[in-house]
Protein backbone atom coordinates (compact mmCIF):
# COMPACT_ATOMS: atom_id res chain seq x y z
CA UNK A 1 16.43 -19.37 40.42
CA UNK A 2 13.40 -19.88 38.20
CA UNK A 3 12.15 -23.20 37.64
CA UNK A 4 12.24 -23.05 34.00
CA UNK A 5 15.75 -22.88 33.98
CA UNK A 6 17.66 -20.05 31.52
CA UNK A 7 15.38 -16.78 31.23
CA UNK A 8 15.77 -14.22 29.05
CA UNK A 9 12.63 -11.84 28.51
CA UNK A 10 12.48 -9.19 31.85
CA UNK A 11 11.15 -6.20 30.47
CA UNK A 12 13.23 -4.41 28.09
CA UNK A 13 15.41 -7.18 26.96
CA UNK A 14 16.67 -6.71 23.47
CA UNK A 15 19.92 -8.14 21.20
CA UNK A 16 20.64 -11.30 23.19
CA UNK A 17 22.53 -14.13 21.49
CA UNK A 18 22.79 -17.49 22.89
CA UNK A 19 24.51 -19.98 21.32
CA UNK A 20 26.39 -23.39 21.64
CA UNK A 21 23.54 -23.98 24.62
CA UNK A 22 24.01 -27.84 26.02
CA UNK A 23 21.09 -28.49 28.60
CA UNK A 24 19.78 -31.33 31.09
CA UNK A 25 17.51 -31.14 33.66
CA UNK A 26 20.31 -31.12 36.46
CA UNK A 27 20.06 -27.14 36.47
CA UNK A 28 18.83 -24.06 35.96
CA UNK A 29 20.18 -20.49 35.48
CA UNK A 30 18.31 -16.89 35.38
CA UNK A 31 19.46 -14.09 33.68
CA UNK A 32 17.44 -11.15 34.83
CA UNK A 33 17.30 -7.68 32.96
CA UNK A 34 19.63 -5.84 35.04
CA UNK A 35 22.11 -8.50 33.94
CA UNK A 36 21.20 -9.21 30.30
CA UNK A 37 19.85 -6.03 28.91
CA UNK A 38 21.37 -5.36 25.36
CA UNK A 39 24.01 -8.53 25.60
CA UNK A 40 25.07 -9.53 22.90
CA UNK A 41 27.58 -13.09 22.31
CA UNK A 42 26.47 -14.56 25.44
CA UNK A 43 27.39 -18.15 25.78
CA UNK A 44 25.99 -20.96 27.83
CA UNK A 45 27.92 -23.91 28.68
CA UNK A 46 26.95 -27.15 30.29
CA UNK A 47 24.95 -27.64 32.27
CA UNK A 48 22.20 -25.73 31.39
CA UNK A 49 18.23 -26.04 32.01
CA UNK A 50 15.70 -25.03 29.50
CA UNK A 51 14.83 -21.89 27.77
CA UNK A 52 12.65 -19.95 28.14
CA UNK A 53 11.55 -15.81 27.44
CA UNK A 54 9.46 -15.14 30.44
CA UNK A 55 7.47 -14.62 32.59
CA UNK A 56 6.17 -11.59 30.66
CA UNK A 57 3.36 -9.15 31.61
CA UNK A 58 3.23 -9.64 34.87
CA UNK A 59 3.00 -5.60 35.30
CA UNK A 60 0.24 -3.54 33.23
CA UNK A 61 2.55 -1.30 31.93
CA UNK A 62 6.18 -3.13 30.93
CA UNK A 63 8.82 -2.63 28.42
CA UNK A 64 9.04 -5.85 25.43
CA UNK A 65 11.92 -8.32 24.30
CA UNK A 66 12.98 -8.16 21.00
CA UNK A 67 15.55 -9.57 18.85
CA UNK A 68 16.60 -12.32 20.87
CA UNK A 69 18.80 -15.15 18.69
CA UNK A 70 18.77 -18.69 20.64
CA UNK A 71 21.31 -20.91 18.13
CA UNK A 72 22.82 -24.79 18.78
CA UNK A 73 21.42 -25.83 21.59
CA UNK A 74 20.60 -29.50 22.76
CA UNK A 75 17.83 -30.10 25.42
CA UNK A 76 17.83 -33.79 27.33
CA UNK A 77 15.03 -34.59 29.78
CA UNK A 78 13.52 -31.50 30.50
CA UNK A 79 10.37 -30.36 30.51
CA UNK A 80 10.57 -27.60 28.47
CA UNK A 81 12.09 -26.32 25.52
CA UNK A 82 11.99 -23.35 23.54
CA UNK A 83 9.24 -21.63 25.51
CA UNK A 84 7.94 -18.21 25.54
CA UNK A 85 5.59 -17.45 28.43
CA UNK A 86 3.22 -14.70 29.25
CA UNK A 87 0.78 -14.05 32.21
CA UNK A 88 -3.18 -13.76 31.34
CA UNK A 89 -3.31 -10.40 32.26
CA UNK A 90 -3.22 -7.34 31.08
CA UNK A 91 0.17 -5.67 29.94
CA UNK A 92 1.65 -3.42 27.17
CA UNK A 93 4.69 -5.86 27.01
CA UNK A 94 6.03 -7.62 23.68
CA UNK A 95 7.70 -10.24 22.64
CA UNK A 96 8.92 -10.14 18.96
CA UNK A 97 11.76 -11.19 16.44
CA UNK A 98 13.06 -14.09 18.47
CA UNK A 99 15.22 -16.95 15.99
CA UNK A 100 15.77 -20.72 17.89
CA UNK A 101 17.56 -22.25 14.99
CA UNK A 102 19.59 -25.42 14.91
CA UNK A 103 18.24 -27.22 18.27
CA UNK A 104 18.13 -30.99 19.16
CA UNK A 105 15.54 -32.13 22.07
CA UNK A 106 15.76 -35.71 23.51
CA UNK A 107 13.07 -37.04 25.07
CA UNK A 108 11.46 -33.01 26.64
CA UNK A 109 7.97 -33.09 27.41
CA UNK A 110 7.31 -29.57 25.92
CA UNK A 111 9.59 -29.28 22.92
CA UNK A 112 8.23 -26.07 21.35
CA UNK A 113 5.84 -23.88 23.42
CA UNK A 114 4.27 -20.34 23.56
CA UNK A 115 2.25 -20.39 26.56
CA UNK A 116 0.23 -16.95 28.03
CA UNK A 117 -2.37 -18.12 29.65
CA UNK A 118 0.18 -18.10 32.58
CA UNK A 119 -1.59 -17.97 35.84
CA UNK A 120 -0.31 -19.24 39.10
CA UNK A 121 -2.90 -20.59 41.33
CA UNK A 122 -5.52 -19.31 39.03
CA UNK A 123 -5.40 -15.75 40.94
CA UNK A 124 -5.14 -12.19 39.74
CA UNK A 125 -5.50 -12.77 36.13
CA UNK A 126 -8.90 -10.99 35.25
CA UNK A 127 -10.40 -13.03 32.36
CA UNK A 128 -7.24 -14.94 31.59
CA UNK A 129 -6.00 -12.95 28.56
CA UNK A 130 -2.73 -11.57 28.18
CA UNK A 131 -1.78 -8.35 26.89
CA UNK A 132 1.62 -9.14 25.70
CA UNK A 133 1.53 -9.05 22.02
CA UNK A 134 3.84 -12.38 20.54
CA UNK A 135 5.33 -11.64 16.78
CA UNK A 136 7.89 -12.47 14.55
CA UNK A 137 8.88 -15.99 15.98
CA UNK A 138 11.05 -18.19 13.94
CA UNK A 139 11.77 -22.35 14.72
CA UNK A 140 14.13 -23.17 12.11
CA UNK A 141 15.72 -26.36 11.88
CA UNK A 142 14.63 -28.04 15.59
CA UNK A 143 14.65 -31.76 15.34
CA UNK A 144 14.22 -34.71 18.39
CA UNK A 145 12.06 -36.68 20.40
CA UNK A 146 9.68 -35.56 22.25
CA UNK A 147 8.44 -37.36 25.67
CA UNK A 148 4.63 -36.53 25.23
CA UNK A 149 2.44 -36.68 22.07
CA UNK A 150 2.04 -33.01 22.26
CA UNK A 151 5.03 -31.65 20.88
CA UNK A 152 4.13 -28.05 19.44
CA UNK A 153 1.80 -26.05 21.28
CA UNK A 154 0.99 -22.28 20.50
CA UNK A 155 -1.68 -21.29 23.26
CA UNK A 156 -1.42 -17.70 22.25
CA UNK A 157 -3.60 -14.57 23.26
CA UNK A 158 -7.22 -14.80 22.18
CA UNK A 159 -7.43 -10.44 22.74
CA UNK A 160 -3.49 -9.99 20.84
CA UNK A 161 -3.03 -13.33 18.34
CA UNK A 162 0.42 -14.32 18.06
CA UNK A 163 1.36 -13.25 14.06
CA UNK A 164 4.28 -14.13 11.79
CA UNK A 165 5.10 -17.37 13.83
CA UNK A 166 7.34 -19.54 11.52
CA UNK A 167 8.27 -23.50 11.11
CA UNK A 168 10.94 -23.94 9.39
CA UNK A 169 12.48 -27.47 8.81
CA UNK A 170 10.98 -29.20 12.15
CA UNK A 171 11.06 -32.42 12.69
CA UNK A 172 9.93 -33.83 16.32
CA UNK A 173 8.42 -37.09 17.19
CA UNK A 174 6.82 -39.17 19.56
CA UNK A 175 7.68 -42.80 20.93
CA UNK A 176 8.82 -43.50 17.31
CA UNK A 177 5.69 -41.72 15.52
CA UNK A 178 5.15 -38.51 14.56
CA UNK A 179 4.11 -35.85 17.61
CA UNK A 180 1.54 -33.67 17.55
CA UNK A 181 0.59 -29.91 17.42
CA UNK A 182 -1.75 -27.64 18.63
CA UNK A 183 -2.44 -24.01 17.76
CA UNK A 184 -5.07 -21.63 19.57
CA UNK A 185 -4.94 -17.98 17.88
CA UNK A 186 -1.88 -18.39 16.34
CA UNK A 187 -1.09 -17.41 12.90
CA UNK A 188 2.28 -18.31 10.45
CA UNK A 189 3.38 -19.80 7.78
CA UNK A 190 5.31 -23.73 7.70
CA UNK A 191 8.11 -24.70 5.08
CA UNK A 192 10.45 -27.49 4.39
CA UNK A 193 10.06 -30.38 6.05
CA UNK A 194 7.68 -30.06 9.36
CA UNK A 195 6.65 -32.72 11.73
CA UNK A 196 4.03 -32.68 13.42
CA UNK A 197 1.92 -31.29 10.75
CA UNK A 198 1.44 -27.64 11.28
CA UNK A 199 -1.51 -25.68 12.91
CA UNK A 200 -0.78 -22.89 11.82
């Protein structure tokens, strides 16, 4: 069982759809790659933890995700979101065109979060950058609450730059105010309505 709750992203992942995804921070779920490799309709019922694609590049040499669709979810209490995490190592993994649409968070500490500076007990992780190149990443239509200021956070890669990340129509906030993002080599585009105020 991995902490984070539902994972998708062992190597070679590809064509997963998740949708109608209700989660609380009761429980968690793993779905490794000898179970989800090219799955495609997969649905989650309650009670679900959060999501997240990871841990990738653990290994040096590893096969990507890719084309991974996470649609309706709802996320209550937990600490993370919609995360994608990566180790700071090196790797030849991937993580690219991967679509959350149409998710609600109440009160999650890390509503939207790419994270690969992933190192457990600081160890093994020679000059904490990861190889795992992040692209293609769309957040369309994600609107809530979220239980720390920080609510968007793109810590990406500082050798491989995350590219083409998107913001589409995102609205999240923070005891009533509007949260706040933060984007460290990460490069995209933001349209419609998005709150926090983009980094990108």
């Amino acid at each position: 069982m991995n902490s984070n709750g539902l994972v998708t992203g062992m190597e070679g992942l590809s064509s997963l759809n998740i949708m109608n995804n209700f989660s609380n921070s009761a429980s968690g779920s793993s779905y490794r790659n000898n179970e989800a490799s090219n799955t495609k309709g997969l649905e989650a019922k309650p009670p679900r933890a959060p999501f997240c694609i990871g841990s990738l590049g653990k290994e040096s040499q590893e096969a990507g995700v890719q084309d991974v669709t996470v649609k309706t979810t709802t996320f209550t209490g937990t600490q993370n979101g919609l995360r994608i995490k990566t180790w700071g190592r090196p790797s030849t993994g991937f993580a690219r065109n991967i679509l959350f649409q149409h998710a609600v968070m109440n009160n999650v500490q890390n509503p939207i979060l790419i994270d690969q500076n992933y190192c457990p007990g600081e160890k093994n992780c020679p000059g904490q950058v990861s190889g795992v190149k992040v692209s293609d990443v769309t957040y369309q239509d994600i609107h809530g609450t979220s239980a720390t200021e920080l609510a968007v956070k793109f810590d990406c890669s500082k050798k491989y730059p995350c590219t083409g990340i998107k913001l589409q129509d995102v609205k999240l906030t923070y005891d009533n105010k509007p949260a706040e993002a933060l984007c460290s080599h990460a490069g995209g585009v933001a349209s419609g309505t998005v709150q926090p105020t983009s980094c990108l």
